[in-house]
C-alpha atoms as a PDB file:
ATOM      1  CA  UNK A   1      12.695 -23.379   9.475  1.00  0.00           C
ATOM      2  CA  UNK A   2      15.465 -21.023  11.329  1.00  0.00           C
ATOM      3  CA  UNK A   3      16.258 -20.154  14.625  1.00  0.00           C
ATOM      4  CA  UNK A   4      18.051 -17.061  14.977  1.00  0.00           C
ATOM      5  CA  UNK A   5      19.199 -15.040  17.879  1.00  0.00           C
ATOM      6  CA  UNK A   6      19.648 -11.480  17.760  1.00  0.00           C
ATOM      7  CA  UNK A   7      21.641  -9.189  20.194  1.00  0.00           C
ATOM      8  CA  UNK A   8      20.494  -5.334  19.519  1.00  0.00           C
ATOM      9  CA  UNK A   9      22.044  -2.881  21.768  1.00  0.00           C
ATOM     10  CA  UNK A  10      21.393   1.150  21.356  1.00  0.00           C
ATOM     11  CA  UNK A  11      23.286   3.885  23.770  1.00  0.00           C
ATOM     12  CA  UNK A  12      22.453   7.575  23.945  1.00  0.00           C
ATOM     13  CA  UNK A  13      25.115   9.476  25.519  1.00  0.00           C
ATOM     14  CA  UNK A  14      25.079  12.783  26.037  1.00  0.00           C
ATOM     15  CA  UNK A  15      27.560  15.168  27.124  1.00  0.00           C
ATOM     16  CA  UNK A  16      25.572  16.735  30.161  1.00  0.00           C
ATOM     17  CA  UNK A  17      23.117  14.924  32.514  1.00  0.00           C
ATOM     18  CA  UNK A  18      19.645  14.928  31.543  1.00  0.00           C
ATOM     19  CA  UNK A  19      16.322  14.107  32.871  1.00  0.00           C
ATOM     20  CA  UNK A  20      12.948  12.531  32.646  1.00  0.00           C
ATOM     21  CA  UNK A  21      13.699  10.641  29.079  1.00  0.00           C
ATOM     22  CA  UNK A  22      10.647   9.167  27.804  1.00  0.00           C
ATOM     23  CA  UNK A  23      10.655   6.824  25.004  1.00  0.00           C
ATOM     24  CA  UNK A  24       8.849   4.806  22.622  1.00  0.00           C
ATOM     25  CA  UNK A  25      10.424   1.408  21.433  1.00  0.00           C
ATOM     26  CA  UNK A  26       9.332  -0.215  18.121  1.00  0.00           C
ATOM     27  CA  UNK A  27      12.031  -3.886  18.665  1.00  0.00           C
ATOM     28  CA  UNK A  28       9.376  -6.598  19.063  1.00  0.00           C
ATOM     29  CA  UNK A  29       9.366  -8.709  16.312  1.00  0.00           C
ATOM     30  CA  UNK A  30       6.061  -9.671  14.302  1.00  0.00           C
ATOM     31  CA  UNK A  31       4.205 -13.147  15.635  1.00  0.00           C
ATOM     32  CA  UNK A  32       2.374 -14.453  12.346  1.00  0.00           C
ATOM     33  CA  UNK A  33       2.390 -17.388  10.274  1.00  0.00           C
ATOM     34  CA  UNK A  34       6.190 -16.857   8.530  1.00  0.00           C
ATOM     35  CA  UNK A  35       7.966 -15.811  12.041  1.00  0.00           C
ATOM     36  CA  UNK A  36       7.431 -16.487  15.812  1.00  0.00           C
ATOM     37  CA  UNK A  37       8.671 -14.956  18.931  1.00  0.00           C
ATOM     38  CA  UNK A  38      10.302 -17.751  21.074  1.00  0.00           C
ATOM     39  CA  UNK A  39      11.634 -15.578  23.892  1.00  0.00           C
ATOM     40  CA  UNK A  40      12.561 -12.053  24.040  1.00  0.00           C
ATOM     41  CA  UNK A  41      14.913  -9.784  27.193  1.00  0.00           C
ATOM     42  CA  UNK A  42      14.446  -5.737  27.494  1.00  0.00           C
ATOM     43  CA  UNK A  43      17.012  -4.372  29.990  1.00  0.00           C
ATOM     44  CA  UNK A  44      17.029  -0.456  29.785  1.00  0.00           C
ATOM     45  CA  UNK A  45      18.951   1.987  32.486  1.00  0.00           C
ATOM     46  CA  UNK A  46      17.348   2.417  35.809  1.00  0.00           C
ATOM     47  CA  UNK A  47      15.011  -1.226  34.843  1.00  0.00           C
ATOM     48  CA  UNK A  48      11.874   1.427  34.141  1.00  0.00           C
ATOM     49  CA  UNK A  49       8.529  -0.446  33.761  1.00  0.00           C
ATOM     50  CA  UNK A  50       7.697  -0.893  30.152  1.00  0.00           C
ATOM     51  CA  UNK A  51       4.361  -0.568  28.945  1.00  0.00           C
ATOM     52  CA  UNK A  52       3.446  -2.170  25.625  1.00  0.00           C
ATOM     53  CA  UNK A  53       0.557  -1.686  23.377  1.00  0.00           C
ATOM     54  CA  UNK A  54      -0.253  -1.833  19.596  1.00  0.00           C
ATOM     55  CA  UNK A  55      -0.180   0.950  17.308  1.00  0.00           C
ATOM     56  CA  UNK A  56      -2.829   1.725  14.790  1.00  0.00           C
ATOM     57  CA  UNK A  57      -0.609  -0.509  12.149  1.00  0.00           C
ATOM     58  CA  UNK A  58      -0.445  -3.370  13.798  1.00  0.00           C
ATOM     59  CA  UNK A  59       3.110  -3.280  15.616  1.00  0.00           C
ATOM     60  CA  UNK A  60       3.734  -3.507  18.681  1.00  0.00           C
ATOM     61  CA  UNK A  61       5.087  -0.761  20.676  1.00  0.00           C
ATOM     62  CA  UNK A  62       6.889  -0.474  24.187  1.00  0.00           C
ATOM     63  CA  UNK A  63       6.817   2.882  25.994  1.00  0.00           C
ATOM     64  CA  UNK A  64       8.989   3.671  29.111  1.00  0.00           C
ATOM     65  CA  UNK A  65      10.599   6.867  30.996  1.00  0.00           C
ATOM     66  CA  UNK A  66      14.018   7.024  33.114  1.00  0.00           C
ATOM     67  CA  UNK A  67      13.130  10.033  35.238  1.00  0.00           C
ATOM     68  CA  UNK A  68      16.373  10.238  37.249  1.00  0.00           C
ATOM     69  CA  UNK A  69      19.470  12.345  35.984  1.00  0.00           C
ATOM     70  CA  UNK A  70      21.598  10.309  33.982  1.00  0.00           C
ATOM     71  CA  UNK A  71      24.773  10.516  31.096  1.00  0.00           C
ATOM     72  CA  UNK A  72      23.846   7.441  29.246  1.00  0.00           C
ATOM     73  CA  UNK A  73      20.587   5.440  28.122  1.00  0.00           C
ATOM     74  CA  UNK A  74      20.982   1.742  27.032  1.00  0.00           C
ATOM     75  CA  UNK A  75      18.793  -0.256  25.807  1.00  0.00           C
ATOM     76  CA  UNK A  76      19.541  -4.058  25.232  1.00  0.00           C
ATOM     77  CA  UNK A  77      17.397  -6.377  23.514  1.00  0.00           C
ATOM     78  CA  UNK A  78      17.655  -9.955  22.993  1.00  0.00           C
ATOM     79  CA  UNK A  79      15.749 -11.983  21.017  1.00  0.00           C
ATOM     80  CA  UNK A  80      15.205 -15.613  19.659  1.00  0.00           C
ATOM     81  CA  UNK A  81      13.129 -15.896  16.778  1.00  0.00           C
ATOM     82  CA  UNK A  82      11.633 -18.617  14.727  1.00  0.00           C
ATOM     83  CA  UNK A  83      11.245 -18.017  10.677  1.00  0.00           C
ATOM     84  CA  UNK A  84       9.481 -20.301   8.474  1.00  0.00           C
ATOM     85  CA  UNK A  85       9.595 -21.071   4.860  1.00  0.00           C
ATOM     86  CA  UNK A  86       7.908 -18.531   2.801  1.00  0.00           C
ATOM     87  CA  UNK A  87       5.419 -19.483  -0.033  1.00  0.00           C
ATOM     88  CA  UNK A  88       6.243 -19.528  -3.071  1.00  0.00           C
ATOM     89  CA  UNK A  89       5.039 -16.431  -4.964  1.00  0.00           C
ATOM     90  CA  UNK A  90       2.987 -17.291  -7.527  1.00  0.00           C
ATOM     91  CA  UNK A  91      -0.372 -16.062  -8.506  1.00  0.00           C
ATOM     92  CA  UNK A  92      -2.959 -18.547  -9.923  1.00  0.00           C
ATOM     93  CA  UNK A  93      -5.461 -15.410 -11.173  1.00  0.00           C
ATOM     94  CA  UNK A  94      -5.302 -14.318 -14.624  1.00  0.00           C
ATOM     95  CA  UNK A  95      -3.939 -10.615 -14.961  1.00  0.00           C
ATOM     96  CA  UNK A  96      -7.575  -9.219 -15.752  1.00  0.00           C
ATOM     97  CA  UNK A  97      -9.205 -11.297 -12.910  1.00  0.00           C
ATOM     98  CA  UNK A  98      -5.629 -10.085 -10.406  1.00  0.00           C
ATOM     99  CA  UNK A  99      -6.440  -6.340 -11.375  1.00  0.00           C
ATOM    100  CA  UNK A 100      -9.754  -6.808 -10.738  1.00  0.00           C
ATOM    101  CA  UNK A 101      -9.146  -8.156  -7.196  1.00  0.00           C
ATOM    102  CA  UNK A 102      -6.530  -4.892  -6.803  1.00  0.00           C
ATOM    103  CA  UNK A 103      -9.428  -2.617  -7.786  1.00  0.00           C
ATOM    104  CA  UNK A 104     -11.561  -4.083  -4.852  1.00  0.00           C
ATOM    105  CA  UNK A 105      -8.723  -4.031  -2.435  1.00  0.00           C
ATOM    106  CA  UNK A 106      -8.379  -0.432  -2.951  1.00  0.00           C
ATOM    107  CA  UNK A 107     -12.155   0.484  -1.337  1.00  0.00           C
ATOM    108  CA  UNK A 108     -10.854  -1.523   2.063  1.00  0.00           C
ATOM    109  CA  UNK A 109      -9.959   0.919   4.499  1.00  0.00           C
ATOM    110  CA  UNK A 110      -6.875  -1.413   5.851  1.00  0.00           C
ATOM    111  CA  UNK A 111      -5.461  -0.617   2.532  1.00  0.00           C
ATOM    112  CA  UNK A 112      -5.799   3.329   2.484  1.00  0.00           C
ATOM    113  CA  UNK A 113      -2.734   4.138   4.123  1.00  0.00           C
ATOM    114  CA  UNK A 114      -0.371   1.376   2.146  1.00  0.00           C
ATOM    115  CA  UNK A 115      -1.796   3.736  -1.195  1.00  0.00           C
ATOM    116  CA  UNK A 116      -1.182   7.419  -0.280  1.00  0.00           C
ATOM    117  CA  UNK A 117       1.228   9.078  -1.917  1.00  0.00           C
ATOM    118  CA  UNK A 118       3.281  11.763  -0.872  1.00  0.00           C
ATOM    119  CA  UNK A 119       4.170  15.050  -3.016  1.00  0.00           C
ATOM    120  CA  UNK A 120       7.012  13.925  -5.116  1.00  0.00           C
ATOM    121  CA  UNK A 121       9.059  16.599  -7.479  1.00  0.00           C
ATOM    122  CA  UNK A 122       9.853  13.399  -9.867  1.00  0.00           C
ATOM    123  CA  UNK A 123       6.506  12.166 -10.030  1.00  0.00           C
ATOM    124  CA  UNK A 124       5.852  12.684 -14.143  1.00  0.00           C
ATOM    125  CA  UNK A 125       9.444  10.796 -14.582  1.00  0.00           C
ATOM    126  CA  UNK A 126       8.697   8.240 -12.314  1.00  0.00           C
ATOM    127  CA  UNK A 127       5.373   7.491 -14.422  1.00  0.00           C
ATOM    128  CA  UNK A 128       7.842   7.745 -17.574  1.00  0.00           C
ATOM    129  CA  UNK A 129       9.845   5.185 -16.066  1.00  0.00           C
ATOM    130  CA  UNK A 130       7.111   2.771 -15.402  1.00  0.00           C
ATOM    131  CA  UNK A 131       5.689   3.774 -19.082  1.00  0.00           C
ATOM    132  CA  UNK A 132       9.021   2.630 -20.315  1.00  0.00           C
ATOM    133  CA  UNK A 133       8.920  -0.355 -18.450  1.00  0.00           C
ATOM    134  CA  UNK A 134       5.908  -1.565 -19.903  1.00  0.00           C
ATOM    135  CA  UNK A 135       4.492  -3.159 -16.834  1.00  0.00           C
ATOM    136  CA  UNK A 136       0.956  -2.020 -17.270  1.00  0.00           C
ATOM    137  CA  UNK A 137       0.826  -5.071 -19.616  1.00  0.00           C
ATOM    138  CA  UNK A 138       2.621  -7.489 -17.101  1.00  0.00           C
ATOM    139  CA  UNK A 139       1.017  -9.465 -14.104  1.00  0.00           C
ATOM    140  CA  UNK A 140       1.374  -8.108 -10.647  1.00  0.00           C
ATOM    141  CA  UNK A 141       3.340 -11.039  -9.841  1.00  0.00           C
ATOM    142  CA  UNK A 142       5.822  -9.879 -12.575  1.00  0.00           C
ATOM    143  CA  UNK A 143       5.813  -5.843 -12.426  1.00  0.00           C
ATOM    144  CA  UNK A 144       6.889  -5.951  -8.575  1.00  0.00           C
ATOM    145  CA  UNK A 145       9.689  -7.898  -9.597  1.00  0.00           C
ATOM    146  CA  UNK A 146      10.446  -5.320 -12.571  1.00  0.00           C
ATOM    147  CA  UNK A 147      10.277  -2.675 -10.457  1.00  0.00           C
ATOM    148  CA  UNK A 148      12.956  -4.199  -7.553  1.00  0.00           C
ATOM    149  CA  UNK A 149      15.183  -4.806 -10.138  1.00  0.00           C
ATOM    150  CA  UNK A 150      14.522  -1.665 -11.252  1.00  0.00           C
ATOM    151  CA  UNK A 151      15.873   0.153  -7.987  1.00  0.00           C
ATOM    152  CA  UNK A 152      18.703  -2.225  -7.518  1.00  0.00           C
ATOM    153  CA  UNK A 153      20.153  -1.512 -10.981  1.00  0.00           C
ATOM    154  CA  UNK A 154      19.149   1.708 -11.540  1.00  0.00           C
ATOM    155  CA  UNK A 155      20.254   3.080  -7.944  1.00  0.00           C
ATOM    156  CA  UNK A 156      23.925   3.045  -6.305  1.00  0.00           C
ATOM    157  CA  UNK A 157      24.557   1.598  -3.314  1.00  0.00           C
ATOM    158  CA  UNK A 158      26.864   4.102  -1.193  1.00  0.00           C
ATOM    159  CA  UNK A 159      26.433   4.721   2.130  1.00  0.00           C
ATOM    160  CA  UNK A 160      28.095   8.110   1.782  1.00  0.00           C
ATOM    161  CA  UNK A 161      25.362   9.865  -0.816  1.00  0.00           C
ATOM    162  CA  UNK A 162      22.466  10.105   1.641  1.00  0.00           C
ATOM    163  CA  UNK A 163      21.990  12.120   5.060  1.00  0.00           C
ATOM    164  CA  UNK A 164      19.515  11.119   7.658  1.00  0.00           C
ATOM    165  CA  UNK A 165      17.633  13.900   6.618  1.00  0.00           C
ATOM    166  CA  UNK A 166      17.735  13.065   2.621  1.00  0.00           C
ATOM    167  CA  UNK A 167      14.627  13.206   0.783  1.00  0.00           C
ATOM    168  CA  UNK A 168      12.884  10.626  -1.719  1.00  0.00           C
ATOM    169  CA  UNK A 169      13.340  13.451  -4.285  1.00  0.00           C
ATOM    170  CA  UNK A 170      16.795  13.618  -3.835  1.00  0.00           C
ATOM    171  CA  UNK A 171      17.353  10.147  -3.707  1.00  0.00           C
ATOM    172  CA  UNK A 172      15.798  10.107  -6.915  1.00  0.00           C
ATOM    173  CA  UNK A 173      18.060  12.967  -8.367  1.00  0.00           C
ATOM    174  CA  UNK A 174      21.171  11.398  -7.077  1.00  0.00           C
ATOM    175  CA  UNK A 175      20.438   7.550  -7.867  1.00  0.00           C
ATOM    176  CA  UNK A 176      22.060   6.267  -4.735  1.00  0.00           C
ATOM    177  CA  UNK A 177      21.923   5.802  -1.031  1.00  0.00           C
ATOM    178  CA  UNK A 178      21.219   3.072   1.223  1.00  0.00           C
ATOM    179  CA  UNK A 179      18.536   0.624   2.035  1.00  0.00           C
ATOM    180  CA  UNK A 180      16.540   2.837   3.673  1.00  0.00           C
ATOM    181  CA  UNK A 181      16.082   4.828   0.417  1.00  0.00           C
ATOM    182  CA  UNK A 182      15.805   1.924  -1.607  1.00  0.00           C
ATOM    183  CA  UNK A 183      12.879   0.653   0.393  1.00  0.00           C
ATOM    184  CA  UNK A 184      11.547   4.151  -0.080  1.00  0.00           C
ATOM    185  CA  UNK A 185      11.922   4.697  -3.599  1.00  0.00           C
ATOM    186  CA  UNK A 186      10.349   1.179  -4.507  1.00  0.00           C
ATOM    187  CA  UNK A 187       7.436   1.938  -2.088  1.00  0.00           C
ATOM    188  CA  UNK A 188       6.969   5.138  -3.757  1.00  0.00           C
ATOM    189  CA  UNK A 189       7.043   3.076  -7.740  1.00  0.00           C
ATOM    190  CA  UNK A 190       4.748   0.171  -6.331  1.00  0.00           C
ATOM    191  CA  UNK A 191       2.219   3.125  -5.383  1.00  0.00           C
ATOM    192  CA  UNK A 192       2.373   4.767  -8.552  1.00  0.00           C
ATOM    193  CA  UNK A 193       1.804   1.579 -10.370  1.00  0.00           C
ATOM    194  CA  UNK A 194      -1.190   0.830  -8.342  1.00  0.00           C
ATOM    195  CA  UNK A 195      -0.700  -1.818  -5.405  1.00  0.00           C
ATOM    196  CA  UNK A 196      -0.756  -0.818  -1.591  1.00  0.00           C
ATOM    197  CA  UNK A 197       2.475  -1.120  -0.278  1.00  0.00           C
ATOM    198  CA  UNK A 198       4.614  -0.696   2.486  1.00  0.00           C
ATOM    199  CA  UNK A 199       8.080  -0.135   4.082  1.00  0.00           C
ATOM    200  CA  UNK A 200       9.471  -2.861   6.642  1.00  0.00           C
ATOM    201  CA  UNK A 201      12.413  -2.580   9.006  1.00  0.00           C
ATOM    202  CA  UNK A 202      14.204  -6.010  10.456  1.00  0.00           C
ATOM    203  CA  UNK A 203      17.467  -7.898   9.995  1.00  0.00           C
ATOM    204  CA  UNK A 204      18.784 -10.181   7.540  1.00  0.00           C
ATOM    205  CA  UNK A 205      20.033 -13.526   9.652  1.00  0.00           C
ATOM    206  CA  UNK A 206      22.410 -14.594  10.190  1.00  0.00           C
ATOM    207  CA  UNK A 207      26.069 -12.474   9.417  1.00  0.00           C
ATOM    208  CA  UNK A 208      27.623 -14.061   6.152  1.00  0.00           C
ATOM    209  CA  UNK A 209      24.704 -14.745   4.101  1.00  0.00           C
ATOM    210  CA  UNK A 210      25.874 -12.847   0.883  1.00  0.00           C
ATOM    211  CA  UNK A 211      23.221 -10.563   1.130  1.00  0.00           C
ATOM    212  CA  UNK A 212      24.118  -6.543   1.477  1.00  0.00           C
ATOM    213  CA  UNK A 213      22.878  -5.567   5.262  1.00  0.00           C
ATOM    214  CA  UNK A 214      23.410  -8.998   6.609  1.00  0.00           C
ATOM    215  CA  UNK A 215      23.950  -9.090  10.286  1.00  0.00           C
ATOM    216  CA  UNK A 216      22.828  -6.079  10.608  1.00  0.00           C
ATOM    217  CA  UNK A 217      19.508  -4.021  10.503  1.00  0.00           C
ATOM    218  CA  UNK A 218      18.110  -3.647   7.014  1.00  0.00           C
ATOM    219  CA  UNK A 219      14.830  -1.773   5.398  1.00  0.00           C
ATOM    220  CA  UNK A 220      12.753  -3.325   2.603  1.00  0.00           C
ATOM    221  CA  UNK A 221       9.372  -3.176   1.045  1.00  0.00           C
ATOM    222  CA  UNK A 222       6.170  -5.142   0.811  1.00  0.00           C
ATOM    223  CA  UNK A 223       3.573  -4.893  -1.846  1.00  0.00           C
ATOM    224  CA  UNK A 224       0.223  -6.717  -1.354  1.00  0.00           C
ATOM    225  CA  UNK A 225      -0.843  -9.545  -4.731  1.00  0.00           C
ATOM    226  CA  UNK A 226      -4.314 -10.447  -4.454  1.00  0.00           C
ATOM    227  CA  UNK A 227      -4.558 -14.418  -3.326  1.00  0.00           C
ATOM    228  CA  UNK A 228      -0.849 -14.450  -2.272  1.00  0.00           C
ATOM    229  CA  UNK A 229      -0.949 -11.329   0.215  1.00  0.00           C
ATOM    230  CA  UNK A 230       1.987  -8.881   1.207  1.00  0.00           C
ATOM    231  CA  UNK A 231       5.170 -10.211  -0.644  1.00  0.00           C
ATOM    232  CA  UNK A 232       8.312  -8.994   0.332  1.00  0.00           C
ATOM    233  CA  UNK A 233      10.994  -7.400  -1.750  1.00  0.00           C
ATOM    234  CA  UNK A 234      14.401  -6.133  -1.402  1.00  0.00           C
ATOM    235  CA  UNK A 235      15.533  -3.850  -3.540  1.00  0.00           C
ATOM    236  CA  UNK A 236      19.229  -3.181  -1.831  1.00  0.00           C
ATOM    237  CA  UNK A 237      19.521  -7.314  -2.986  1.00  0.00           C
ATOM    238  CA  UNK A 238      17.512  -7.779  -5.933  1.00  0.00           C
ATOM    239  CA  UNK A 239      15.450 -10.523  -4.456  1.00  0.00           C
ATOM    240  CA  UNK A 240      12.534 -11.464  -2.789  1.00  0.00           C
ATOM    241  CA  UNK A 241      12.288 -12.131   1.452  1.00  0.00           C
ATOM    242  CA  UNK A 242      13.065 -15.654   2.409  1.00  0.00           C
ATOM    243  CA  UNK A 243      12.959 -17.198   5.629  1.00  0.00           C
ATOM    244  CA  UNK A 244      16.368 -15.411   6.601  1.00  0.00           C
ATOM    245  CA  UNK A 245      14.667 -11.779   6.707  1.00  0.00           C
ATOM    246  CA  UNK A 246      13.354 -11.076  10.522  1.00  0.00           C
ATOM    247  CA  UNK A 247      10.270  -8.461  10.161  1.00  0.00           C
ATOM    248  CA  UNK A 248      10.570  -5.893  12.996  1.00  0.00           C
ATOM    249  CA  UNK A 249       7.716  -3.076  12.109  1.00  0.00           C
ATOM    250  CA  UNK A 250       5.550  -2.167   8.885  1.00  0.00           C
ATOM    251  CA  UNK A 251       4.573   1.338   8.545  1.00  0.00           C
ATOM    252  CA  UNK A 252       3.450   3.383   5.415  1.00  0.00           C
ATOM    253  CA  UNK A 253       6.735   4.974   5.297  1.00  0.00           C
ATOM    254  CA  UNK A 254      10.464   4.453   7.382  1.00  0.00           C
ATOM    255  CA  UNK A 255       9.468   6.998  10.061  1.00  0.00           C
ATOM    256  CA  UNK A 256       6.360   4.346  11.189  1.00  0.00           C
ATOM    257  CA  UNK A 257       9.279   2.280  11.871  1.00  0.00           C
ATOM    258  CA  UNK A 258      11.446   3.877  14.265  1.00  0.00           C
ATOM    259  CA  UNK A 259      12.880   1.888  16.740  1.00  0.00           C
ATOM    260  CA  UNK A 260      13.724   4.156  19.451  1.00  0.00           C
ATOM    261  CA  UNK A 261      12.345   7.364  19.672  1.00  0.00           C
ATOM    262  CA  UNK A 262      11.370   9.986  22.273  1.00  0.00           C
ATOM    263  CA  UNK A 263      12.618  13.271  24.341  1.00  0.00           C
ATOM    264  CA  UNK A 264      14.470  14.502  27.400  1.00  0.00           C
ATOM    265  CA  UNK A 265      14.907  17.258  29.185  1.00  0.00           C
ATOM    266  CA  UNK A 266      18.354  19.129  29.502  1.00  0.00           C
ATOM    267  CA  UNK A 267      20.854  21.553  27.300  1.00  0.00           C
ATOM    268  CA  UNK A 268      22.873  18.964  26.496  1.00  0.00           C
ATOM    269  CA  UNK A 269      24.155  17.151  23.076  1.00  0.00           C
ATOM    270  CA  UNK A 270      24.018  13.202  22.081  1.00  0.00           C
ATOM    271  CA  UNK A 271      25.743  10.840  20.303  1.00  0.00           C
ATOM    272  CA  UNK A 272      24.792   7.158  19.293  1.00  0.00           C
ATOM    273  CA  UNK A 273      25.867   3.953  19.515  1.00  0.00           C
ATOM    274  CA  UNK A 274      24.178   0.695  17.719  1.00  0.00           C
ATOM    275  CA  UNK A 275      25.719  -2.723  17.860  1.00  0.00           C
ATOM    276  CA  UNK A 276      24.054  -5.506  16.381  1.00  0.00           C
ATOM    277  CA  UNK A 277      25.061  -9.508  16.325  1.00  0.00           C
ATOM    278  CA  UNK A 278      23.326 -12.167  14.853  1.00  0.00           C
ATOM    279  CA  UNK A 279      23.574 -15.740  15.042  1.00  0.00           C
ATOM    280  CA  UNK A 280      21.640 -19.151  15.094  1.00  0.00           C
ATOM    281  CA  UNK A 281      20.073 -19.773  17.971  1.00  0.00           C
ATOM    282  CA  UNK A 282      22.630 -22.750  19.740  1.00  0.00           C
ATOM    283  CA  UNK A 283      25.544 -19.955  18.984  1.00  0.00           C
ATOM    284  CA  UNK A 284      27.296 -21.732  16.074  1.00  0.00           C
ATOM    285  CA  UNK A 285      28.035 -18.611  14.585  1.00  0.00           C
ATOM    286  CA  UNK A 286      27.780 -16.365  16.833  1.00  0.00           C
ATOM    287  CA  UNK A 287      31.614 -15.447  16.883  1.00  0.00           C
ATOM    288  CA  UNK A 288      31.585 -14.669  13.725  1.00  0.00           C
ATOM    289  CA  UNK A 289      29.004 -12.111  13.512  1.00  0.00           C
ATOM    290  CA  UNK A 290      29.366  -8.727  12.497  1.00  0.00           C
ATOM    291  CA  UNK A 291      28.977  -6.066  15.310  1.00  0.00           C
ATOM    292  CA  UNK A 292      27.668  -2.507  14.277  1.00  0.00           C
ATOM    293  CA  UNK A 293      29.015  -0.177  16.280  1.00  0.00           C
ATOM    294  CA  UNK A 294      29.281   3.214  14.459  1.00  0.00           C
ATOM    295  CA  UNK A 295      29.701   5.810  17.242  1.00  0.00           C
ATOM    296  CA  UNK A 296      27.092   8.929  15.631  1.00  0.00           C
ATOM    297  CA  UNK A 297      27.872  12.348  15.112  1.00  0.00           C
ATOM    298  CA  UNK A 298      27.323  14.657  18.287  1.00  0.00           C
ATOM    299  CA  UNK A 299      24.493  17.118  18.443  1.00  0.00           C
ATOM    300  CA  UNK A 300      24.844  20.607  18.836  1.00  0.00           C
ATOM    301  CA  UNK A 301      23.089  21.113  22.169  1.00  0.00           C
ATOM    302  CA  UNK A 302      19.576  22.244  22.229  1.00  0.00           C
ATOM    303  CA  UNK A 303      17.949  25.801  24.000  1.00  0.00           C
ATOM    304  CA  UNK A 304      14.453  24.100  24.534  1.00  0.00           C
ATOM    305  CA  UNK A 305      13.854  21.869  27.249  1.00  0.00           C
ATOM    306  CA  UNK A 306      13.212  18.592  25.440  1.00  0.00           C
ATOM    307  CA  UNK A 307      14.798  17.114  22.481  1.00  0.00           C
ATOM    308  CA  UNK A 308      13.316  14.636  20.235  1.00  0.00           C
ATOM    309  CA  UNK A 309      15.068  12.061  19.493  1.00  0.00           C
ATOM    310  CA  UNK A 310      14.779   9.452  15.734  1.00  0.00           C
ATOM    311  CA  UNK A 311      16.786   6.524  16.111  1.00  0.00           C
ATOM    312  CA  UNK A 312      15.446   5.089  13.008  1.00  0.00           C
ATOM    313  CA  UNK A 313      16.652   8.046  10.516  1.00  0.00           C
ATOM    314  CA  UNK A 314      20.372   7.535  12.547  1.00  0.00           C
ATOM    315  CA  UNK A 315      20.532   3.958  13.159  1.00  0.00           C
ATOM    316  CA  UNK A 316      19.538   3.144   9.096  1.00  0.00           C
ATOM    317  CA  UNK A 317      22.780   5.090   7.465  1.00  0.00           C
ATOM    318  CA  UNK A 318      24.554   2.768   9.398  1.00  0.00           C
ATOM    319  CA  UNK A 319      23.105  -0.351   7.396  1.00  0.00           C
ATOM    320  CA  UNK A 320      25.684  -2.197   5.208  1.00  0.00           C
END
């Protein structure tokens, strides 16, 4: 069991005043048997009210709106959050029995969105891929671990390749990106071999761990293995969650997952600001700790009067 504390602050600023910003917030981390929310602090400009509620996939979402004119929106979170051990992943069903249970699962309607699968260019050489992998003869338990190690060696890590606006295809084509497109990809491979699945945003705690994205905010995937449930996998890593991952939102895809999105009204441009710090939760690393601040690219400003704004598909390039 960790204790971690985690310091997320995001600022908009834009380069004329704008009004009436209303936003949705996606930063509460899940309460469930492998994590707990201990205590968690919201301050946003102008202290709007917040109102919460839970989306249709289970997360829970804040929504808020600073009506006044302003040049900058901040929002600061601050959480402490207990982890627990995660089971070991083991599956005591024999592989006939285990895609027998998979074949059930599929009828449940809480599955049906963790299956879908989008239009995909590569499709016929993604099936080659999983042909030549031969995991239609493994167990679950062991094809989900093919296929992460699959992405990790198979796909470059360089945060320069991908765009915000990069698709899976071109992921695919180029072999490379970032987390974010990792997660995707495997999502997309665990779908086509047959198991619901889904994308997860969080942090990896605390800064220092070894791990690619420590300190920082990372994406991964889950896949669901009858008698176990969803097992998570990280592809940017090679490895499977432990007790050091912190599980923000699950969605079918990385744009379920946003963290901070919404509009305004104005003719003006943005730019971006995340910093992130982790530590343990009495501080003994806390100096240490890597903060994220990547200043983001300014956008052209905008004829209409509101502007939508996807933190998640800026904030994720950023991921180390």
């Amino acid at each position: 069991m960790s204790i971690f504390k985690i310091h997320h602050i995001t600022r908009y600023f834009y380069d004329f005043p704008v009004t009436e910003s209303a936003n949705e917030i996606r930063l509460y981390p899940k309460n469930d048997e492998l994590q707990k929310l201990k205590e968690q602090n919201i301050e946003i400009t102008g202290n709007p009210e917040i109102l919460t509620y839970d989306d249709f996939l289970g997360n829970k979402v804040g929504a808020f709106t600073v009506p006044g004119v302003h040049k900058e929106m901040v929002i600061n979170s601050t959480i402490l959050v207990e982890t627990k051990e995660v089971p070991k992943f083991v599956c005591s069903l024999s592989k006939e029995k285990c895609d027998e249970a998979i074949r059930k699962a599929k009828s449940d309607f809480r599955m049906y969105e963790f299956l879908l699968q989008e239009p995909f260019h590569y499709e016929e050489e993604a099936n080659l891929v999983l042909n030549e992998l031969n995991i239609t003869q493994s167990h679950p338990v062991d094809a989900v671990k093919i296929l992460n190690e699959y992405v990790y060696k198979n796909f470059k890590y360089n945060s320069e390749l991908t765009t915000v606006n990069t698709t899976t295809d071109e992921v695919w084509r180029l072999k490379g990106g970032v987390c974010q497109d990792f997660a995707n990809v495997l999502v997309l491979l665990l779908r086509l071999y047959g198991l619901p699945s889904r994308y997860v945003s969080g942090y990896i705690c605390p800064n220092k761990s070894g791990l690619r994205g420590d300190g920082a905010t990372h994406a991964w995937a889950e896949a669901w293995i009858p008698e176990y449930g969803w097992i998570g996998l990280d592809p940017t890593n090679n490895c499977t969650v432990n007790d050091k991952y912190v599980r923000l939102c699950t969605g079918r895809k990385f744009s379920d997952c946003t963290p901070v999105k919404g509009t305004y009204k104005g003719n003006s441009g943005q730019s971006l600001e995340v910093i992130v710090s982790v530590g343990y939760e009495d501080g003994s690393v806390l100096e240490d700790v890597m903060r994220q601040a990547v200043p983001w690219q300014s956008v052209a400003p905008v004829e209409k009067s509101t502007y939508e704004l996807d933190l998640l598909l800026q904030m994720q390039q950023q991921q180390q």
